[in-house]
Protein backbone atom coordinates (compact mmCIF):
# COMPACT_ATOMS: atom_id res chain seq x y z
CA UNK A 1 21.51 5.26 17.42
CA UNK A 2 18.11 7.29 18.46
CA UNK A 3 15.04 6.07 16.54
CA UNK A 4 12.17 8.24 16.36
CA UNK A 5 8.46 6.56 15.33
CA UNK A 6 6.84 9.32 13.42
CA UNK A 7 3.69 8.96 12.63
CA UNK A 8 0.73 10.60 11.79
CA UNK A 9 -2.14 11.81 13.45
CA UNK A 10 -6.07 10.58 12.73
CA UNK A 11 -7.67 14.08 11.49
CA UNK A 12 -10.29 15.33 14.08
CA UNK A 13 -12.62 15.28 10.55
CA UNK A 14 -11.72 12.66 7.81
CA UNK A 15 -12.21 13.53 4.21
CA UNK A 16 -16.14 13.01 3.29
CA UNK A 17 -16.56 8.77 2.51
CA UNK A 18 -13.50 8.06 4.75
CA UNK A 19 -13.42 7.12 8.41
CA UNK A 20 -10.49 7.83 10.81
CA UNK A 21 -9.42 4.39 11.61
CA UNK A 22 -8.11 4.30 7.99
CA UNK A 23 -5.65 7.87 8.87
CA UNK A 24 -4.89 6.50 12.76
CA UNK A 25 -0.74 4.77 12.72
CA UNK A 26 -1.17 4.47 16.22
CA UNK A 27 -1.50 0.82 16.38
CA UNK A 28 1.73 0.50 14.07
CA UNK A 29 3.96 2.93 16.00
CA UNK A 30 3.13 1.13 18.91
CA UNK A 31 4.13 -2.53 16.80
CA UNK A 32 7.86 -0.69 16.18
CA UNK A 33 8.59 0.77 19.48
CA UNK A 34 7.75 -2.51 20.80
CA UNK A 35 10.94 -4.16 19.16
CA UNK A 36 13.17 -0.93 19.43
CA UNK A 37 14.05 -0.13 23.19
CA UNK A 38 14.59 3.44 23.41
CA UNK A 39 12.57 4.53 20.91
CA UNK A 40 10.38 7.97 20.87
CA UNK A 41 7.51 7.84 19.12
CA UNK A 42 6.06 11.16 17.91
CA UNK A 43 2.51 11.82 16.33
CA UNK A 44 2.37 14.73 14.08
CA UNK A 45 -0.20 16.22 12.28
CA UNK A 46 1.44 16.94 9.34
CA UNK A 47 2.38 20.74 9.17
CA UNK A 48 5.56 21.82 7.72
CA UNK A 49 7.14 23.26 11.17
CA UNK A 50 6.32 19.90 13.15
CA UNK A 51 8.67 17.93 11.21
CA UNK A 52 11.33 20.15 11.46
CA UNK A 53 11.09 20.82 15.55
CA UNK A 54 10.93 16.79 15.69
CA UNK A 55 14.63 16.86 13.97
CA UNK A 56 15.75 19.94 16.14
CA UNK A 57 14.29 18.18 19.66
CA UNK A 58 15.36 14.84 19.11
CA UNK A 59 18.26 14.89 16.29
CA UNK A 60 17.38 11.36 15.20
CA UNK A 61 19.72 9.03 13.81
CA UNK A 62 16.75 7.45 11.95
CA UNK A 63 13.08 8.16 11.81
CA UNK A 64 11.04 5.21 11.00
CA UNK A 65 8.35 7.10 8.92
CA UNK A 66 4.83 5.83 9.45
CA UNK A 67 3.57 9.22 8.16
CA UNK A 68 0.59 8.22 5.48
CA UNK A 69 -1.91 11.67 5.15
CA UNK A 70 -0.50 14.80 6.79
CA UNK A 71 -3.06 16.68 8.00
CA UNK A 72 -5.57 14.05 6.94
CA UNK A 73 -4.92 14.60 3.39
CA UNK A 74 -3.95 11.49 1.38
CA UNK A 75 -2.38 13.95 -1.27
CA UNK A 76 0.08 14.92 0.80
CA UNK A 77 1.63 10.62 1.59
CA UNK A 78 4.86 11.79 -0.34
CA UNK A 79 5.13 15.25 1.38
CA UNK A 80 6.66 13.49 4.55
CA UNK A 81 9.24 11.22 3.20
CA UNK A 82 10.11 14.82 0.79
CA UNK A 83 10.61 16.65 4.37
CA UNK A 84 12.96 14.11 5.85
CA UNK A 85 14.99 13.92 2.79
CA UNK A 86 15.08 17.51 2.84
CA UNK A 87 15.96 18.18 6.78
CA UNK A 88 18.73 15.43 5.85
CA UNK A 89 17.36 12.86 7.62
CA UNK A 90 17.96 9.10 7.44
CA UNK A 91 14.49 7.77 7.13
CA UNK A 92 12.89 4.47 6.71
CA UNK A 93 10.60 3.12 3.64
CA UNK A 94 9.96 4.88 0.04
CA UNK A 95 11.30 8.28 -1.01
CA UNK A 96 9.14 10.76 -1.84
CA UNK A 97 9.54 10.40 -5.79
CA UNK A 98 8.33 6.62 -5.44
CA UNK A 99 5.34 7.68 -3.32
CA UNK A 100 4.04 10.39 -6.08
CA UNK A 101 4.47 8.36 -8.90
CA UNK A 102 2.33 5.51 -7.58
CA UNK A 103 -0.73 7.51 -5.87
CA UNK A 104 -1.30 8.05 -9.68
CA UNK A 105 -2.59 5.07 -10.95
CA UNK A 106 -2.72 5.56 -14.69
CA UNK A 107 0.80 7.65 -14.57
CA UNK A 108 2.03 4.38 -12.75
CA UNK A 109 0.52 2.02 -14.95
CA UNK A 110 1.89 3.92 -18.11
CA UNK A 111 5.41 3.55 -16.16
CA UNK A 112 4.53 -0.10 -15.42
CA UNK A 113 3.62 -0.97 -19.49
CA UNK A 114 6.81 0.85 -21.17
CA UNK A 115 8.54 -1.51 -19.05
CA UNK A 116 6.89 -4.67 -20.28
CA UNK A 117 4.48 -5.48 -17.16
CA UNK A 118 0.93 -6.11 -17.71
CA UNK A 119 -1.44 -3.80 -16.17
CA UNK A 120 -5.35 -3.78 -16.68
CA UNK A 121 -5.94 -1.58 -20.13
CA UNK A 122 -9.85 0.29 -21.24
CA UNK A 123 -12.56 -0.18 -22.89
CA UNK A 124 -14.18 -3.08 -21.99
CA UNK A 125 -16.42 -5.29 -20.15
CA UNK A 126 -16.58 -5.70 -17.26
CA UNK A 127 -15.15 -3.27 -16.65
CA UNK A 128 -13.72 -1.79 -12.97
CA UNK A 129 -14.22 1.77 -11.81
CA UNK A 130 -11.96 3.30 -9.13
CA UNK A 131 -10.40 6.88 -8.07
CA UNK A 132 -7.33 8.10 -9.90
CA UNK A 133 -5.26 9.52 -7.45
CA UNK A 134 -6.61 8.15 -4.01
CA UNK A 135 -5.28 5.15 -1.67
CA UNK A 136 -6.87 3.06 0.38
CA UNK A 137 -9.44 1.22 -1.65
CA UNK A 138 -11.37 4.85 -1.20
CA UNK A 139 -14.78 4.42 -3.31
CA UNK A 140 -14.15 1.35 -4.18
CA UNK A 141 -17.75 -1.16 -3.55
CA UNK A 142 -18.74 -4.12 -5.11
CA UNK A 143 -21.04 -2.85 -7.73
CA UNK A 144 -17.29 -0.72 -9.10
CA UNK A 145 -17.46 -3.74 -11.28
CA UNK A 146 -19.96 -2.90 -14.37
CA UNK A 147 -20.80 -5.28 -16.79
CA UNK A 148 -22.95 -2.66 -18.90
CA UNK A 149 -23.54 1.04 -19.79
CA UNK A 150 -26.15 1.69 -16.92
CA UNK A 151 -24.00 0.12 -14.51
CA UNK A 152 -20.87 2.09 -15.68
CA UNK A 153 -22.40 4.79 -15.80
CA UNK A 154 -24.07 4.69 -12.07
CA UNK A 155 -20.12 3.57 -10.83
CA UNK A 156 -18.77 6.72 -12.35
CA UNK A 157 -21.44 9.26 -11.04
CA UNK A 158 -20.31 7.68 -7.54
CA UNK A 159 -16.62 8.70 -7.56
CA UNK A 160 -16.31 12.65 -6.40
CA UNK A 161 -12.73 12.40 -8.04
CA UNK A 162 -11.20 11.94 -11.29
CA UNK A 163 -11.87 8.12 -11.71
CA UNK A 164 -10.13 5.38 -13.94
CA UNK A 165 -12.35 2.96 -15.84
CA UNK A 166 -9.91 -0.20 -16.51
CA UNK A 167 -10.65 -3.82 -17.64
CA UNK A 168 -11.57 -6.01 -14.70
CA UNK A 169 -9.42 -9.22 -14.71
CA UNK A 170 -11.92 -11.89 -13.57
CA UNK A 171 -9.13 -14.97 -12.10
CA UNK A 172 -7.04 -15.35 -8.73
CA UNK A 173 -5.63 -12.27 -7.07
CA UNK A 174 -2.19 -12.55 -5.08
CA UNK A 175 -1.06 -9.79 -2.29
CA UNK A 176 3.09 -10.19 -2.97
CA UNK A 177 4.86 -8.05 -0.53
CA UNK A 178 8.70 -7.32 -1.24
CA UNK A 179 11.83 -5.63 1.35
CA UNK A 180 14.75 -5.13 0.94
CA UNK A 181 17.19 -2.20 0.94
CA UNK A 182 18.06 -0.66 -2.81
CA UNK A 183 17.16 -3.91 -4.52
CA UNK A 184 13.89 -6.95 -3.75
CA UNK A 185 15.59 -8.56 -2.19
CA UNK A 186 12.63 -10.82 0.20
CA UNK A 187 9.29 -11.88 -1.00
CA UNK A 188 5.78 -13.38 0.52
CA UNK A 189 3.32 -14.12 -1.23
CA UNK A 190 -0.50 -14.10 0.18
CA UNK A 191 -3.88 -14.51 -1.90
CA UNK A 192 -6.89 -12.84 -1.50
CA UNK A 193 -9.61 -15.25 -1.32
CA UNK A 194 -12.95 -14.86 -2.27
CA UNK A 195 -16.27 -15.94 -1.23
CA UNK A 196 -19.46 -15.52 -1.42
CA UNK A 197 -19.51 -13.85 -4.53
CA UNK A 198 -17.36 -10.79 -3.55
CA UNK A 199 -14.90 -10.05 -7.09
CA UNK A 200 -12.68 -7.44 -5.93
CA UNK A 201 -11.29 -6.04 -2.39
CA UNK A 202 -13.40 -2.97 -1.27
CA UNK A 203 -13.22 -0.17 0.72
CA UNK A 204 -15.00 -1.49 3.62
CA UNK A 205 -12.89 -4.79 3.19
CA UNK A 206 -9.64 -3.00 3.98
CA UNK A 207 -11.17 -0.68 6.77
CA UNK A 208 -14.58 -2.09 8.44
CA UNK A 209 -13.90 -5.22 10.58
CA UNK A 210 -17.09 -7.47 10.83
CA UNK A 211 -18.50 -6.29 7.52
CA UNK A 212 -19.29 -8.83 5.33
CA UNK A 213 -16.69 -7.55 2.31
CA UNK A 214 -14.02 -7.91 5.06
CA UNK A 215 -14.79 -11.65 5.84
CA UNK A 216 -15.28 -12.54 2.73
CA UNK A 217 -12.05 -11.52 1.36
CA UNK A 218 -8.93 -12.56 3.83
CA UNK A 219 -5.62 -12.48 2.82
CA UNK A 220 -4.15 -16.41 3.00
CA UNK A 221 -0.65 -17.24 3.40
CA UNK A 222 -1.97 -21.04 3.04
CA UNK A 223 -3.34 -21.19 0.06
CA UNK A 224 -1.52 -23.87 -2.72
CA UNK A 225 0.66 -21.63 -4.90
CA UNK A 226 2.63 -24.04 -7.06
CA UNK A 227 6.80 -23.00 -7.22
CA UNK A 228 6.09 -21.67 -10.95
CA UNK A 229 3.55 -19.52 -10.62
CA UNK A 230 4.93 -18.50 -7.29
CA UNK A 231 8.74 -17.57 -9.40
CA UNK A 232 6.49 -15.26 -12.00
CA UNK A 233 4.66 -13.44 -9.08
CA UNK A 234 7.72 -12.47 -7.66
CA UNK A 235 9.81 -11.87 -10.69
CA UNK A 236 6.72 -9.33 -11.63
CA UNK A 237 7.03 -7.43 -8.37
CA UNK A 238 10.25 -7.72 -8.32
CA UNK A 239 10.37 -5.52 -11.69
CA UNK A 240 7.95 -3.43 -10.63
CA UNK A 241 10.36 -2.51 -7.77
CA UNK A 242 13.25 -1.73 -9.80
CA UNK A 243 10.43 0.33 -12.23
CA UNK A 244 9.21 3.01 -9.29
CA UNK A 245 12.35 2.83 -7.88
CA UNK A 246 11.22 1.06 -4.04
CA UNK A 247 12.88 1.52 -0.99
CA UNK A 248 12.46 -0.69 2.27
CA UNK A 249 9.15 -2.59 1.17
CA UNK A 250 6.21 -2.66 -1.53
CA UNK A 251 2.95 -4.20 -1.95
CA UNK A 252 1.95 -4.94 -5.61
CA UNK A 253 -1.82 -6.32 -6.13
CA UNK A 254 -1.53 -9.22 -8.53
CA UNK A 255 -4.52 -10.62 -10.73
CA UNK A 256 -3.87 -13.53 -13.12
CA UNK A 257 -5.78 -13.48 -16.59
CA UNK A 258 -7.90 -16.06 -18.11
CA UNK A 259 -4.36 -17.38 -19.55
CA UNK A 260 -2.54 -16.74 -16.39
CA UNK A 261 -0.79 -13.97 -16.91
CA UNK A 262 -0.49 -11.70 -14.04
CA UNK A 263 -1.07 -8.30 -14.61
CA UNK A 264 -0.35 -5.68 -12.02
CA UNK A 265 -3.50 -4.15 -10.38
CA UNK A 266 -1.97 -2.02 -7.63
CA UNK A 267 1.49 -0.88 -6.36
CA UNK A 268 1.66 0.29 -2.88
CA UNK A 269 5.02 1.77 -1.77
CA UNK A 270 3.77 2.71 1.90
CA UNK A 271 1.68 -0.31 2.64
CA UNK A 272 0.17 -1.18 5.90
CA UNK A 273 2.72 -3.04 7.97
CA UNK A 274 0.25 -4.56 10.64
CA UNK A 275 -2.77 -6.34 10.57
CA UNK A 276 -3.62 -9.50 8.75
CA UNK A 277 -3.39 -8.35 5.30
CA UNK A 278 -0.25 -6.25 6.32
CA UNK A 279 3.76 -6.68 5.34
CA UNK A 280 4.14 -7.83 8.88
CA UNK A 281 1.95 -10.81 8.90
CA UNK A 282 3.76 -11.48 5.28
CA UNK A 283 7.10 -11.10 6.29
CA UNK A 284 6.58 -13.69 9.53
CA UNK A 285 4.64 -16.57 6.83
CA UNK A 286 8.04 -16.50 5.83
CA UNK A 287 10.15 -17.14 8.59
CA UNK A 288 11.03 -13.34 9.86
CA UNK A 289 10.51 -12.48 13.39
CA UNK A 290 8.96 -8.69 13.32
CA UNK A 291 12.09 -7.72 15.19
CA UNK A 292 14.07 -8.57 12.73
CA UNK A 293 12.19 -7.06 10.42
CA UNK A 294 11.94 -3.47 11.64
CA UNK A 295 15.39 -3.47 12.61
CA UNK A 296 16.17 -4.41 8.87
CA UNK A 297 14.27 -1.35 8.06
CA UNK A 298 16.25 0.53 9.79
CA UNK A 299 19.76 -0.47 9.06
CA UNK A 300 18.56 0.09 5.37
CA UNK A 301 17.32 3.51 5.90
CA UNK A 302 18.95 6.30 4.30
C-alpha cells in the first residue's frame, strides 16, 4: 500500500504574533517516513489544486495527513482532512467535522456541557482570557490570568480576535492523549508541571525552546497519578472522544478543581505528535514503539 506524508508548508510570512516554527511539520513528516519504508512525503502549501495533483501523481492508498494551517492560515486546519474526504481518499487522524467543531472553543465547550463534562464556565475571578477560534496557545501569556477589572481588562485589549473570558481553575493540570480507530481505545496520561510560579501553559511555552515559560512547564510522564484519579482522567477524555466524534488520536487539557473534579480545558483533535509534550512521547511512556504507532494510524485510516 503507497503512503504519502502530506504535510504542510511553514508560510514565507506567519500571521502577526506567530512565528513559523509553530506552522513547519517538517520535523514530523520526517518522524513517519522514518518508520514507513517507501513512503513519499509531500509538502504543500495548502491551495485547493495541490491536494488534488498529489492524489492524481501518486494515487495513495493512504495519506497520513500532517496538514495543520494551509496556506499559513490556522482557519483553514479542517479544510485538509475536508479535501481528502472529498477526493475519496483514505486518510489518517480527525475528519474535518471534528476539526471545526473544536477550533471553536465555546461551540466545543457548549458540546462538551450538554453532555455532562465539566468545562471552565464565566464570570469570575480569576479569571483566564484566551482567543476563541485560534490553536496553538496563540496570545496566550502569563498575565491571561486576571484577578481584577484592570487586569481583565488590559488581557482583553491584547487579543486581536474574538476572545473567551472563562473561570481559571487554579489545581493540577493533566495532558491525556487518546488513539484508537472509531472508539478510545489507548490512553497516556502526562502532567504539566509547574514551577516557578508559571499558572497556565503559554504561547511561548508550546513554541520558544529556552524561554523560561517553556522550562518551567514540562510535560511529566513520572509524576504520581494514583489508579483513581488516573480511571476519571481517562473516562473524561474518553467521553469527550465519543462527544466530537475523534478519529486516530486526541489531546484533551485536563485541570482538576479545588474538589477534584476535572474539568476539560482544551480538546485538540490534530495534536502535535513529536516533541516532548507530543502524542508520540505519550504513546511510548506507555509501552508503544513509534512504529507501531504510526502504522496503527494507518491501518485505522479511512
Amino acid at each position: 500500500m503507497k503512503v504519502v506524508v502530506a504535510h504542510t508548508l511553514a508560510p514565507s510570512s506567519p500571521p502577526d504574533g506567530r512565528i513559523p516554527d509553530e506552522f513547519d511539520l517538517g520535523d514530523a513528516c520526517e518522524a513517519v517516513i522514518s518508520v514507513v519504508p517507501g513512503a513519499i512525503a509531500q509538502g504543500i502549501e495548502g491551495h485547493d489544486d495541490e491536494f488534488a495533483n498529489l492524489v492524481r501523481e501518486h494515487r495513495p492508498g493512504v495519506v497520513f495527513n500532517l496538514c495543520e494551517a494551509p496556506l499559513g492560515r490556522p482557519d483553514r486546519e479542517a479544510h485538509a482532512a475536508s479535501r481528502w474526504q472529498s477526493l475519496g481518499v483514505r486518510f489518517t487522524g480527525a475528519r474535518g467535522a471534528t476539526l471545526e467543531l473544536c477550533r471553536v472553543k465555546d461551540r466545543v465547550n457548549a458540546l462538551l456541557s450538554a453532555c455532562g463534562i465539566a468545562s471552565p464556565g464565566r464570570g469570575s475571578f480569576p479569571c483566564l482570557v484566551k482567543p476563541a477560534e485560534e490553536d496553538g496557545s496563540a496570545w496566550i501569556r502569563r498575565d491571561s490570568v486576571c484577578r481584577g477589572k484592570e487586569e481583565l481588562k488590559l488581557a482583553l485589549a491584547r487579543v486581536p480576535t474574538r476572545a473567551l473570558v472563562e473561570e481559571f481553575i487554579p489545581g493540577r493540570e493533566f495532558a491525556v492523549s487518546v488513539w484508537g480507530g472509531g472508539q478510545p481505545e489507548y490512553f497516556s496520561v502526562g502532567e504539566t508541571v509547574f514551577t516557578n510560579g508559571l499558572e497556565l501553559i503559554t504561547y511561548d511555552a508550546k513554541w520558544m525552546p529556552g524561554s523560561a515559560d517553556y522550562i518551567e512547564s514540562p510535560v511529566s510522564y513520572a509524576t504520581e497519578v494514583s489508579a483513581e484519579l488516573r480511571g476519571t482522567l481517562e473516562e473524561t477524555a474518553g467521553s469527550v472522544w465519543r462527544a466530537v466524534g475523534a478519529h486516530g488520536y486526541l489531546r484533551v487539557d485536563v485541570r482538576l478543581n479545588d474538589a477534584g473534579v476535572p474539568y476539560v480545558l482544551d480538546v485538540n483533535p490534530n495534536p502535535a505528535l513529536g516533541g516532548s509534550g507530543g502524542i508520540r512521547a505519550a504513546a511510548e511512556a506507555v509501552g508503544w514503539s513509534w512504529e507501531r504507532f504510526v502504522t496503527a494510524q494507518i491501518n485505522w485510516a479511512c
